[in-house]
N, C-alpha and C. Protein backbone atom coordinates (compact mmCIF):
# COMPACT_ATOMS: atom_id res chain seq x y z
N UNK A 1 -194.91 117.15 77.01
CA UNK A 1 -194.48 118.54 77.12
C UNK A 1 -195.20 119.17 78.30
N UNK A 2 -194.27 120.40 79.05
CA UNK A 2 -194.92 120.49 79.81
C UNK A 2 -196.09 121.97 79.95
N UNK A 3 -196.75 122.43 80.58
CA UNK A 3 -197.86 123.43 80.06
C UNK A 3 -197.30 124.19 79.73
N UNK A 4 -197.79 124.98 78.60
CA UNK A 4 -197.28 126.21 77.81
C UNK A 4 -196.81 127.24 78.69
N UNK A 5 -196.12 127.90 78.68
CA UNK A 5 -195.53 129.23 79.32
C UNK A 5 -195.55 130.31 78.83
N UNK A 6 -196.44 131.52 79.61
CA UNK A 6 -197.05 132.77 79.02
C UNK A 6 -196.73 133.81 80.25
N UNK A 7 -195.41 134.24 78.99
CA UNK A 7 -194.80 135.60 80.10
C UNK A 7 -194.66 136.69 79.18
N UNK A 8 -194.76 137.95 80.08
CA UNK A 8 -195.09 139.31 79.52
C UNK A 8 -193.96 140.41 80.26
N UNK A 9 -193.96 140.28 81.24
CA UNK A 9 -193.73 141.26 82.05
C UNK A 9 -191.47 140.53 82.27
N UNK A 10 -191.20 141.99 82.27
CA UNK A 10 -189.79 141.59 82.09
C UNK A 10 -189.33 140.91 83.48
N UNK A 11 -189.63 141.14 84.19
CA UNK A 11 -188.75 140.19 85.58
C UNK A 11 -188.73 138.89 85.49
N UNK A 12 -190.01 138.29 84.55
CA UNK A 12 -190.65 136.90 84.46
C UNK A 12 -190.02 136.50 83.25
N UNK A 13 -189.63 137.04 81.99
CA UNK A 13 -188.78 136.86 81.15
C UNK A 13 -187.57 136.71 81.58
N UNK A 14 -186.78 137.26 82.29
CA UNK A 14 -185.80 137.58 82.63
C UNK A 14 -185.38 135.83 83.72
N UNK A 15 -186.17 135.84 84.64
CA UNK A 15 -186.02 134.92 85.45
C UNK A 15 -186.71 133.28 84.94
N UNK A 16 -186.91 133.30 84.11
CA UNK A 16 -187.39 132.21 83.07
C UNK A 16 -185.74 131.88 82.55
N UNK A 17 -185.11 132.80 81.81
CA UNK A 17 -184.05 132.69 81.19
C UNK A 17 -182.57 132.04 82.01
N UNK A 18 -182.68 132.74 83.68
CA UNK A 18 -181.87 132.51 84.28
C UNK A 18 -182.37 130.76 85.21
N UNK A 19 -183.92 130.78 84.95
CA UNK A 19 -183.89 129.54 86.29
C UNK A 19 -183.50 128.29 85.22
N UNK A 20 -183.48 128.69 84.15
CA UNK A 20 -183.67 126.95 83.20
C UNK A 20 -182.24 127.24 82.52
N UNK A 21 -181.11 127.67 83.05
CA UNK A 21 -179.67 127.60 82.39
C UNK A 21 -179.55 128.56 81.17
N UNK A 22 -180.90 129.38 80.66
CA UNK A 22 -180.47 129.89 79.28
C UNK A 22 -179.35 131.09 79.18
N UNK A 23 -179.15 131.73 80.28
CA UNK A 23 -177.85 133.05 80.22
C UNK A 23 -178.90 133.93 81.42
N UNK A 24 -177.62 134.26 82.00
CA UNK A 24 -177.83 135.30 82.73
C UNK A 24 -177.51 136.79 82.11
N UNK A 25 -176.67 137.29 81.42
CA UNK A 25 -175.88 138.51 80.81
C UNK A 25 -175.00 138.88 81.33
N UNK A 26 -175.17 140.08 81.46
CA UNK A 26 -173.75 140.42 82.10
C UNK A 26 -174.27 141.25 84.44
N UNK A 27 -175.41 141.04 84.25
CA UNK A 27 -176.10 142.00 85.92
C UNK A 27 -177.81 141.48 85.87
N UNK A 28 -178.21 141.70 86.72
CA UNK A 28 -179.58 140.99 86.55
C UNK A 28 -180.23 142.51 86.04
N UNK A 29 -179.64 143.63 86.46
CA UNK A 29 -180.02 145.41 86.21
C UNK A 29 -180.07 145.27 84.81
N UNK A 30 -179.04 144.63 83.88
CA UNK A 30 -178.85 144.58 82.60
C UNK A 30 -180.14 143.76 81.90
N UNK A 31 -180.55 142.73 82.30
CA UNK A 31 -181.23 141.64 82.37
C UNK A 31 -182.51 141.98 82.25
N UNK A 32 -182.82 142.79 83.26
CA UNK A 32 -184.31 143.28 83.00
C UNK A 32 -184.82 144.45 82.40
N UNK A 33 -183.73 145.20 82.29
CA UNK A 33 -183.73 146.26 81.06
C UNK A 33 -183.96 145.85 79.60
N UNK A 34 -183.17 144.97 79.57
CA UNK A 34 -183.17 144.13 77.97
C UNK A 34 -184.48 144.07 77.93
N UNK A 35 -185.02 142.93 78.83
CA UNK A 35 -186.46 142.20 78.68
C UNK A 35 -187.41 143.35 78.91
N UNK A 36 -187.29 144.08 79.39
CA UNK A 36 -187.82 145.43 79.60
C UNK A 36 -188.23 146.01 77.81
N UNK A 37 -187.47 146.38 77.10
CA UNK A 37 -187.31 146.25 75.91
C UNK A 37 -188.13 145.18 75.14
N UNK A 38 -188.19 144.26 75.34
CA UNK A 38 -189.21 143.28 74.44
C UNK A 38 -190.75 142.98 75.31
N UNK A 39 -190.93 143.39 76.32
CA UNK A 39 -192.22 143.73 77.17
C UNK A 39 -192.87 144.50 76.74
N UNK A 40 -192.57 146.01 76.23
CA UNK A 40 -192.82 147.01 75.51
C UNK A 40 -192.70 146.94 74.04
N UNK A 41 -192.28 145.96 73.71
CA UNK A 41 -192.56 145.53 72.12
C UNK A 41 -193.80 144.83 71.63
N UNK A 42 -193.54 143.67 72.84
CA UNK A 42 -194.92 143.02 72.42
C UNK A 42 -196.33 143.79 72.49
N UNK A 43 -197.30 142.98 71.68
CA UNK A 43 -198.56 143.27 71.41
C UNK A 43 -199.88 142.53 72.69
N UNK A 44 -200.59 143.33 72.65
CA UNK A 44 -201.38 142.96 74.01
C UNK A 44 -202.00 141.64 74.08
N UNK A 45 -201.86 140.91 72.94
CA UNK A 45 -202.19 139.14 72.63
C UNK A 45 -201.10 138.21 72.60
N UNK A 46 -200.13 139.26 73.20
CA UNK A 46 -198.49 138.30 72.58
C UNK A 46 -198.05 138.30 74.16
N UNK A 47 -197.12 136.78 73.97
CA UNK A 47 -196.74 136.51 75.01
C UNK A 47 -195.35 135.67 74.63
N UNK A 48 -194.58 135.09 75.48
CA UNK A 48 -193.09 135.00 75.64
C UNK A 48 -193.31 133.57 76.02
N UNK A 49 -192.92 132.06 75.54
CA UNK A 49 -192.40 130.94 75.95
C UNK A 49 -191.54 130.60 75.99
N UNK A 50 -190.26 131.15 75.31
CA UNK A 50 -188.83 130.69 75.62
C UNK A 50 -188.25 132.14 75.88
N UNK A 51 -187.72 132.31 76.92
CA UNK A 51 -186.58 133.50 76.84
C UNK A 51 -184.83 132.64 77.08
N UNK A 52 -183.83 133.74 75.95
CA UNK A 52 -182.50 133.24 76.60
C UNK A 52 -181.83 134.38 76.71
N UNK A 53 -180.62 134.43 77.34
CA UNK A 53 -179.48 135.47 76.78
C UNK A 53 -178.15 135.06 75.79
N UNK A 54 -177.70 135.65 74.87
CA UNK A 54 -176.37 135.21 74.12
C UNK A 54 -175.87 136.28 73.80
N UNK A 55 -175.04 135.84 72.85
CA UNK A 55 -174.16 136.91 72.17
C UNK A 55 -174.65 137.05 70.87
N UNK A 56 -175.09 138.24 70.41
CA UNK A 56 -176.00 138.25 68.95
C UNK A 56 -174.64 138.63 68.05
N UNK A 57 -175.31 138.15 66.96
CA UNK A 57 -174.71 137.79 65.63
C UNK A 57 -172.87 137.57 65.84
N UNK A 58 -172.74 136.53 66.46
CA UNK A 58 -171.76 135.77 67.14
C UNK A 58 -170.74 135.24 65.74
N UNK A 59 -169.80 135.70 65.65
CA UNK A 59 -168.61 134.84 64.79
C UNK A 59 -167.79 134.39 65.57
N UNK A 60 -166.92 135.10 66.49
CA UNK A 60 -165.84 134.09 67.33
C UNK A 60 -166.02 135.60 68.90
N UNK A 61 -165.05 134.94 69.36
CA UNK A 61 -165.22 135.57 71.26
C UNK A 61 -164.91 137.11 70.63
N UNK A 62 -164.31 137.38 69.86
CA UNK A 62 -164.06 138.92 69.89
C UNK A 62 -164.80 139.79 68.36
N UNK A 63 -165.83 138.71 67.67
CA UNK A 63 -166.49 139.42 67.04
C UNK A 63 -168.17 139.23 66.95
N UNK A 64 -168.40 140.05 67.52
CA UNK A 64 -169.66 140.08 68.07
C UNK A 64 -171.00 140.93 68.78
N UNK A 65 -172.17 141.39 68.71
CA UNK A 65 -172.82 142.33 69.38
C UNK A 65 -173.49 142.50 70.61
N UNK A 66 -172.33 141.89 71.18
CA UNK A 66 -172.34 141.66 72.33
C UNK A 66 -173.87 141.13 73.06
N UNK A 67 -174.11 140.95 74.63
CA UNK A 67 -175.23 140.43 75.21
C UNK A 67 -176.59 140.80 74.61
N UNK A 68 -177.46 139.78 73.86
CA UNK A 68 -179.14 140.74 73.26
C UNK A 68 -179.78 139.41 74.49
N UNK A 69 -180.99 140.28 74.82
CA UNK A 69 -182.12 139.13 75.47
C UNK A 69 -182.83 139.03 73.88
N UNK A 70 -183.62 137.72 74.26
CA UNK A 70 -184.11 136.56 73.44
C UNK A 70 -185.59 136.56 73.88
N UNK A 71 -186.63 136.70 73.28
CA UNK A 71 -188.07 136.24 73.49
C UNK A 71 -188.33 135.20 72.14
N UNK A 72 -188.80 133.88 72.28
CA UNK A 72 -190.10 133.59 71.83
C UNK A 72 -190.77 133.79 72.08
N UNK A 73 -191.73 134.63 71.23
CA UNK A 73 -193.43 134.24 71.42
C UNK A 73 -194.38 133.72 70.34
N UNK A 74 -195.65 133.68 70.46
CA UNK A 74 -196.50 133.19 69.95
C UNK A 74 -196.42 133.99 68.10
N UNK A 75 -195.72 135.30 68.06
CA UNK A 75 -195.87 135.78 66.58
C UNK A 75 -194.43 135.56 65.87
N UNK A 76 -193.46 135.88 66.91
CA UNK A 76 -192.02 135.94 66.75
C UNK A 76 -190.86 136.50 67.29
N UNK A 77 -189.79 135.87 66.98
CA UNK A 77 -188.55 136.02 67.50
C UNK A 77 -188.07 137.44 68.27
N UNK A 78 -188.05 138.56 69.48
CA UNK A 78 -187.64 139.60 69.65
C UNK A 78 -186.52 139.36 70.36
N UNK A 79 -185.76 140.46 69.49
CA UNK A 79 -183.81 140.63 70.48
C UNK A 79 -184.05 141.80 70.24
N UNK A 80 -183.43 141.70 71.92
CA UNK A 80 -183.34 143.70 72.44
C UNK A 80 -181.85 143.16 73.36
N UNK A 81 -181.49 144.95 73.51
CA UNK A 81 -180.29 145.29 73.99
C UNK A 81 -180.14 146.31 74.34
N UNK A 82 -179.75 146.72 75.75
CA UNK A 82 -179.84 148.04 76.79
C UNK A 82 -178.14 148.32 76.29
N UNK A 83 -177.81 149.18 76.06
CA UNK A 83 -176.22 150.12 76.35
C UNK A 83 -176.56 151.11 76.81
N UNK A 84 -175.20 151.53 76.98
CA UNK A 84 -174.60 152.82 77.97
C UNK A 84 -175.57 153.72 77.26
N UNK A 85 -175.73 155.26 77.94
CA UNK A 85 -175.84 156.35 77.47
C UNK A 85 -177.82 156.36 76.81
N UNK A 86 -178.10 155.35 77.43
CA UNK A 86 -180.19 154.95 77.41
C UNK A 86 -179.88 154.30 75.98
N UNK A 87 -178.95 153.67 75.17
CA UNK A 87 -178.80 153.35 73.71
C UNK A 87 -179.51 151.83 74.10
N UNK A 88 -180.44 151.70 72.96
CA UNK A 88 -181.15 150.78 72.39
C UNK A 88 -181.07 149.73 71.40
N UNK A 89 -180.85 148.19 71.07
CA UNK A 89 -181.19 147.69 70.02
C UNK A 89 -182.14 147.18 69.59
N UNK A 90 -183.20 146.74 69.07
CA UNK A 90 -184.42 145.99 68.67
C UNK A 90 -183.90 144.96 67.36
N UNK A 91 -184.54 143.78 67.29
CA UNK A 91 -184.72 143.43 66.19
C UNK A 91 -185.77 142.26 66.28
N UNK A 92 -186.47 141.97 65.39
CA UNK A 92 -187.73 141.01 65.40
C UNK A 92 -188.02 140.36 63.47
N UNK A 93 -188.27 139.53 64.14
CA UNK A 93 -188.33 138.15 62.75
C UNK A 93 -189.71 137.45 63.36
N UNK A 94 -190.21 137.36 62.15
CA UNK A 94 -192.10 136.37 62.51
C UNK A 94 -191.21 135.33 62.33
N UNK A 95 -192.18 134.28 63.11
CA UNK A 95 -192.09 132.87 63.61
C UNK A 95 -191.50 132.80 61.96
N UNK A 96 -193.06 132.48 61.20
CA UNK A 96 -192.64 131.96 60.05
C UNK A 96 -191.45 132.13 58.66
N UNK A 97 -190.63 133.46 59.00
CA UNK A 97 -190.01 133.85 58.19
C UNK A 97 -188.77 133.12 58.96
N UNK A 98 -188.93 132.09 59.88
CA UNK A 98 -187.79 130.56 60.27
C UNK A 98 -187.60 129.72 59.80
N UNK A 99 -186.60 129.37 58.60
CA UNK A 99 -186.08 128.10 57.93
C UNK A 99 -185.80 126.97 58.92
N UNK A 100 -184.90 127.41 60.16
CA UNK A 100 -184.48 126.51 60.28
C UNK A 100 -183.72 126.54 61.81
N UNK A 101 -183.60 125.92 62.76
CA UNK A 101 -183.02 126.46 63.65
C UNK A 101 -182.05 125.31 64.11
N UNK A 102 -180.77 125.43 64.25
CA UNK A 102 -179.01 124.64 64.95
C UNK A 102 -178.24 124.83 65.49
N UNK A 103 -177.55 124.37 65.76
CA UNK A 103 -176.69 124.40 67.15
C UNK A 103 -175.37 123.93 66.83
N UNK A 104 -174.04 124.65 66.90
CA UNK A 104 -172.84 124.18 66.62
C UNK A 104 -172.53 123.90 68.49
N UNK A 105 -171.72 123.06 68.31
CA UNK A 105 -171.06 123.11 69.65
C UNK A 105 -169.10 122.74 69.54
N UNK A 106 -168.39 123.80 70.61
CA UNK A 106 -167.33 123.31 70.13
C UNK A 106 -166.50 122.64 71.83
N UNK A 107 -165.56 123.10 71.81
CA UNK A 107 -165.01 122.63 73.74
C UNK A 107 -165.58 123.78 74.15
N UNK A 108 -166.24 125.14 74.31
CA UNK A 108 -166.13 126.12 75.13
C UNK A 108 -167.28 127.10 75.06
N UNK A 109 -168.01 127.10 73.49
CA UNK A 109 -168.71 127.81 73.26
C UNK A 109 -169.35 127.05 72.35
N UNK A 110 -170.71 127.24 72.29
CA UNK A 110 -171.67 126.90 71.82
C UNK A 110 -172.53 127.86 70.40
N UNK A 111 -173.59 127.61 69.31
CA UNK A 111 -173.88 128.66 68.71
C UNK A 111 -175.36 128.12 68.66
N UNK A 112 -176.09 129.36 68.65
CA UNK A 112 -177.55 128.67 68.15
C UNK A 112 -177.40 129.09 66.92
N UNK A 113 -178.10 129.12 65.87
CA UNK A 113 -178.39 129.18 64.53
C UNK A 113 -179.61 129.54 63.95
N UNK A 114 -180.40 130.69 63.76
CA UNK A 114 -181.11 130.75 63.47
C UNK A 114 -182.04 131.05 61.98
N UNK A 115 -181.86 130.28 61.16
CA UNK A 115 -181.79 130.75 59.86
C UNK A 115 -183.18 131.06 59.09
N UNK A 116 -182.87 132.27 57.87
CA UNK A 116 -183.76 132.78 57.63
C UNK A 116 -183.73 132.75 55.94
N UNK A 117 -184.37 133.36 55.23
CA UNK A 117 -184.29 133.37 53.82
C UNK A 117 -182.98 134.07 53.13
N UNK A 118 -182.69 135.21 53.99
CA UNK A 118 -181.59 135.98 53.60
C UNK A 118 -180.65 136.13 54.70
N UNK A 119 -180.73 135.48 55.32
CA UNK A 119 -179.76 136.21 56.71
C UNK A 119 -179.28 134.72 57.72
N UNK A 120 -178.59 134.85 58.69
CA UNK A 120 -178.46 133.84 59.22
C UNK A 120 -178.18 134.48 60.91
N UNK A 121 -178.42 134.13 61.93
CA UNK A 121 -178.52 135.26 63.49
C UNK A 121 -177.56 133.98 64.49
N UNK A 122 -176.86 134.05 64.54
CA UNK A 122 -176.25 133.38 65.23
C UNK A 122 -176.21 133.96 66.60
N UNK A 123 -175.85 133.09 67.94
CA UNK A 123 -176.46 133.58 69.08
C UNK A 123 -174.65 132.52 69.73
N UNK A 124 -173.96 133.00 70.22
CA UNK A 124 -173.25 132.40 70.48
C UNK A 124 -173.37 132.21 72.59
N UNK A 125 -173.40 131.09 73.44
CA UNK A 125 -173.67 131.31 74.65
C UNK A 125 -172.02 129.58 75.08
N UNK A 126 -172.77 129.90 76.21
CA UNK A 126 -171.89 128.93 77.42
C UNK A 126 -172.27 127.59 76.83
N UNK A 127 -171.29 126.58 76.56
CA UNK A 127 -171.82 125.28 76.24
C UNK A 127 -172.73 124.23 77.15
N UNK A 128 -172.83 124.64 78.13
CA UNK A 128 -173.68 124.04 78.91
C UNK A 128 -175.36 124.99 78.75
N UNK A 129 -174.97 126.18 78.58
CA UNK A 129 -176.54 126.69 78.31
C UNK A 129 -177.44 126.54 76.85
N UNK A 130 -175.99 126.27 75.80
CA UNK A 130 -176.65 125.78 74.53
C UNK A 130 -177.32 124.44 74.60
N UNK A 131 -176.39 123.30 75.30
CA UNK A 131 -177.31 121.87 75.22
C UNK A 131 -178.78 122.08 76.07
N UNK A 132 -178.77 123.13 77.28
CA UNK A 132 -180.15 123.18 77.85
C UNK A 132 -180.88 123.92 77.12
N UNK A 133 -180.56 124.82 76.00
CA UNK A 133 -181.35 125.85 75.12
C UNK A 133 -182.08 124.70 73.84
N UNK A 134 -181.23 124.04 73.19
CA UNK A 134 -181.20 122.72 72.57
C UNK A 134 -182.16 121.97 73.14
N UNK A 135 -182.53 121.68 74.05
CA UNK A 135 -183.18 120.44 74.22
C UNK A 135 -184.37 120.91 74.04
N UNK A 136 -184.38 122.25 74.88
CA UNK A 136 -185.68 122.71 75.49
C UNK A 136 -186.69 123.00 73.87
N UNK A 137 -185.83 123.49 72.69
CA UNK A 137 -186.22 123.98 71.58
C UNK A 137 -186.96 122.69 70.79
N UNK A 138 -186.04 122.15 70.99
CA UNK A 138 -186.38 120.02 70.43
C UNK A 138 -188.08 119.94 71.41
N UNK A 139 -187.65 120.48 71.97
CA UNK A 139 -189.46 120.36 72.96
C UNK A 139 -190.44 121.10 72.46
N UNK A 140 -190.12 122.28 72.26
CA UNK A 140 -190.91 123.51 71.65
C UNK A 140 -191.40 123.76 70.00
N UNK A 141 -190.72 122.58 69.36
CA UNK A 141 -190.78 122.86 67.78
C UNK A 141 -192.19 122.35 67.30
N UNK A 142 -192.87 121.73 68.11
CA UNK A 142 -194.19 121.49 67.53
C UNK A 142 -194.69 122.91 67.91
N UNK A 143 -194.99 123.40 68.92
CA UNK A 143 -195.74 124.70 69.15
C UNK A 143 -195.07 126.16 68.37
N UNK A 144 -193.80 126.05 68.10
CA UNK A 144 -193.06 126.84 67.38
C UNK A 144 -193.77 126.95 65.99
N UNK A 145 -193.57 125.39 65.38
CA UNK A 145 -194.53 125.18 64.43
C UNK A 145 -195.97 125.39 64.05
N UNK A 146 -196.67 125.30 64.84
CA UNK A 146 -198.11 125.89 65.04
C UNK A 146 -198.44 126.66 65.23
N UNK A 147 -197.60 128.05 65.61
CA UNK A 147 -197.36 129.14 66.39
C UNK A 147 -197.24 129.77 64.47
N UNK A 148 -195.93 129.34 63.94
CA UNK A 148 -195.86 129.95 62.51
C UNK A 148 -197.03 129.37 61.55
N UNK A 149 -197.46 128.45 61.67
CA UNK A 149 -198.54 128.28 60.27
C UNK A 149 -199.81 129.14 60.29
N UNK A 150 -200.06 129.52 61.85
CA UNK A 150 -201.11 130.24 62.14
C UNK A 150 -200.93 131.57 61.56
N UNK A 151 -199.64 132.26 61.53
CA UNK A 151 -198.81 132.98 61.36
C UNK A 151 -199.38 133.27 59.35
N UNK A 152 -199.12 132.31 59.12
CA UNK A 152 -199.15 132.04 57.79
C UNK A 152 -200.89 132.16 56.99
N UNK A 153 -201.46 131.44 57.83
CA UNK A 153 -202.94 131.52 57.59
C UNK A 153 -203.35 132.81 57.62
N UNK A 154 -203.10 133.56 58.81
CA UNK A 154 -203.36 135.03 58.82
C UNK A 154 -203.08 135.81 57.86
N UNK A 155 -201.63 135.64 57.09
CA UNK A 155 -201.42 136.75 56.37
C UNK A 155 -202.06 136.02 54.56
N UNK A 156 -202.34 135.44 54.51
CA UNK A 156 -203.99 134.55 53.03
C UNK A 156 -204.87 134.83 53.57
């Protein structure tokens, strides 16, 4: 594996997401606003190793909440989302409250899967950015993993 990756600052989130295939969105203006949004979320010990872009809570091309940016970090999962009119979305899940994480793939579109005790976050993207999101995650699940037990120790 290769050295851990510790990003904070949204341009570096942002351009993490776009240099390794994970989604661009819809403008790079859009792009760093989002990540802009989870820069200002995180905590001054927290940092970002995977960023992507998708389509949050994804059922098919026309039902959906439209473009969220994506942080892993070291505590957990943040999706943010810039709209029109300064409108905001947030949402955040600890590492450890992660059952399980998959990947549908079909001819055109791809899904990540992110499952939880009660809920399920589907992330729908480009099928070529899911197999590079996929692999990269297959890389990351030991530290993902270590990332949540620590997670776990803290709160005993």
């Amino acid at each position: 594996m290769e050295q851990e990756v510790r990003l904070q600052k949204a341009e570096h989130l942002y351009m993490y997401s776009c240099s390794h295939n994970f989604g661009k969105g819809m403008s790079r203006a859009w792009g760093i606003n989002s990540f802009r949004l989870i820069e200002k979320a995180m905590d001054p010990d927290e940092s970002a190793y995977l960023t992507f872009i998708g389509l949050h809570r994804f059922h098919s091309m026309s039902a959906h909440q439209r473009n969220f940016a994506y942080a892993f970090t070291n505590k957990r999962i943040l999706m943010a989302q810039t709209r029109s009119f300064w409108r905001t979305r947030m949402e955040s899940v600890p590492l450890n409250a992660i059952l399980n994480l998959s990947f549908d793939n079909d001819a055109s579109i791809g899904v990540v899967k992110i499952m939880l005790a009660n809920d399920t976050i589907c992330v729908g993207m480009a099928q070529d950015s899911v197999d590079a999101l996929s692999k990269k995650l297959a890389e990351l699940l030991p530290l993902i993993q270590e990332y949540a037990h620590q997670l776990s120790a803290e709160e005993n």
